[in-house]
Every structure is written in C-alpha cells, then in structure tokens.
Protein backbone atom coordinates (compact mmCIF):
# COMPACT_ATOMS: atom_id res chain seq x y z
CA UNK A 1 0.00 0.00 0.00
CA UNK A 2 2.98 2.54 0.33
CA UNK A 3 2.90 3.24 3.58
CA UNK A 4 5.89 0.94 5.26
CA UNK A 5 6.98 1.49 7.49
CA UNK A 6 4.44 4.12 8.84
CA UNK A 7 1.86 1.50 8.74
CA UNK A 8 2.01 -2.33 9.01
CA UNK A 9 4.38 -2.69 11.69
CA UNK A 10 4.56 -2.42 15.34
CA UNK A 11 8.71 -0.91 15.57
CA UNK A 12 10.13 2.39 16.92
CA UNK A 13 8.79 5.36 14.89
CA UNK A 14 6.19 3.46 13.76
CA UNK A 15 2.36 4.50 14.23
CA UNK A 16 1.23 1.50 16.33
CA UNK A 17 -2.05 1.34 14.70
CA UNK A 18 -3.69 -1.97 15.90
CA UNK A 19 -6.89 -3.86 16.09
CA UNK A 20 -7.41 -6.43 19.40
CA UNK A 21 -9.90 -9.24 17.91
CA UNK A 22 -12.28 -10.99 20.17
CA UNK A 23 -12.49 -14.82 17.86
CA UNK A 24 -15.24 -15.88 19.94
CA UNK A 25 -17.87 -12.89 19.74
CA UNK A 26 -21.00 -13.48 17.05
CA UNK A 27 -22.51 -10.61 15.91
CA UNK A 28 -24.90 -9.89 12.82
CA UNK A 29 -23.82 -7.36 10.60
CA UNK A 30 -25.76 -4.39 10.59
CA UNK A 31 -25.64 -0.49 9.83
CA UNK A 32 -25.70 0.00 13.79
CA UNK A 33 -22.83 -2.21 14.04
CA UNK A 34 -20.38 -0.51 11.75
CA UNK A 35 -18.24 2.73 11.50
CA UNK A 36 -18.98 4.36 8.19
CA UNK A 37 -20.20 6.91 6.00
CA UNK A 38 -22.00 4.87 3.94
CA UNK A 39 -25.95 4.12 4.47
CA UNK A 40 -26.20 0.51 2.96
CA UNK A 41 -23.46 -2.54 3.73
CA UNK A 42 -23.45 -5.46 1.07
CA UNK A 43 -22.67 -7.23 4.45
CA UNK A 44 -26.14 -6.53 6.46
CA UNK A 45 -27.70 -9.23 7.92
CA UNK A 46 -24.20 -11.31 7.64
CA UNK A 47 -23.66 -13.39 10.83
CA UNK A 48 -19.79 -13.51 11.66
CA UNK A 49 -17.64 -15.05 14.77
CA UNK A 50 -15.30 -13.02 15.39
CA UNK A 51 -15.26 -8.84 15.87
CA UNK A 52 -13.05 -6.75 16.89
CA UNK A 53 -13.44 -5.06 20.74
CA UNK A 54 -11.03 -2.02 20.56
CA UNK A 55 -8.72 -0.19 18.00
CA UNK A 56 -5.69 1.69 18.32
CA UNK A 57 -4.35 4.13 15.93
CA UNK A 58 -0.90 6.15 16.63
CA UNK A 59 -0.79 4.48 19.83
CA UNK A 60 -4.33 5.72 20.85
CA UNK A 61 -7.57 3.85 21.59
CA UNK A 62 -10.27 5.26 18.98
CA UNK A 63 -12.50 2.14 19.50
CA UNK A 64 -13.89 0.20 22.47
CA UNK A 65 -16.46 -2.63 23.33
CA UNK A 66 -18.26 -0.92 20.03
CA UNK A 67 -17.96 3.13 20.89
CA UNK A 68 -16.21 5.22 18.95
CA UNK A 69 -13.90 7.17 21.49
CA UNK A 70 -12.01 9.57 19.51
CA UNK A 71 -12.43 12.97 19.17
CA UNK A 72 -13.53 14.60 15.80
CA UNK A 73 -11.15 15.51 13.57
CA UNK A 74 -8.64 13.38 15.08
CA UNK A 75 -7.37 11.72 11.88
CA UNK A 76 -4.67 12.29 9.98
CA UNK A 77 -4.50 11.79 5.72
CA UNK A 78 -1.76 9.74 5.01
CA UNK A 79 -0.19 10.62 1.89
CA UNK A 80 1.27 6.70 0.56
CA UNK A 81 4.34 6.57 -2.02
CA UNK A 82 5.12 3.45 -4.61
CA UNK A 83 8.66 2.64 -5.48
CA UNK A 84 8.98 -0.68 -6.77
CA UNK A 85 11.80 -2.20 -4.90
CA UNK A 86 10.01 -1.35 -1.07
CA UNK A 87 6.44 -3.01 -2.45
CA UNK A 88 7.96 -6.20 -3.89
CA UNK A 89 10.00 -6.89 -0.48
CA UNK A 90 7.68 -6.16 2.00
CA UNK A 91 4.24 -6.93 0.10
C-alpha cells in the first residue's frame, strides 16, 4: 500500500495502529454495528464469529467494546508513495 513502514508494523517510529480481535464474539452485521459513511453494507444481515473489541491508531484507543472514542477531527490523511523495490519486499 505505500505506507511501510508508517503503517504495518509495530517498531520504533512506527504509528502503532492496531486492532485487538475478540475470535469468539457473534454478531450480525448491521448499519448500527459498523463505522462508516455509507448508508447501505453489502454485508447486512451477515452473521460472523469473530469482531473486533477495541482499536488503536498512533498508539491511541479510537474504539472500544463498540464506541467510537475519539475525538472529531482526530485523523490524519496519510499521503502513501510506490517505489517498486520497497512493495515487492515487504508486500
């Protein structure tokens, strides 16, 4: 994606983004169950196992037990950049 090693790893300088994943949980999919702009979800209705129960991103907890916590306006655009040699060795 062009954005190693900002993203995709947990090492010094890094951003520490990461997701803690609850395998056990079953939950069916619906609008009130997702984070997103969008009104529809080809997923809705979907039962899963499996869901995640709190995110972190740059170190800081943004999602918990199904709250958003973060403030508005919190993110940050990450700009990504392509050379060849970078995508082919770490994928």
């Amino acid at each position: 994606m062009g954005l190693y090693p900002r993203k995709g790893t947990l090492t010094p300088g890094s951003d520490a983004d990461v997701v803690i994943f609850d395998p056990n949980v079953e939950k069916i999919i619906t609008q009130d169950t997702l984070f997103q702009n969008a009104d529809y979800s080809p997923y809705e209705g979907m039962r899963v196992r499996g869901w995640p129960v709190a995110t972190l991103v740059r170190g800081r907890v943004v999602m918990q037990q199904n709250r958003l916590v973060a403030e508005n306006g919190w993110g940050e655009y990450v700009p990504r950049t392509l050379t060849p040699d970078k995508e082919m060795a770490h994928g």
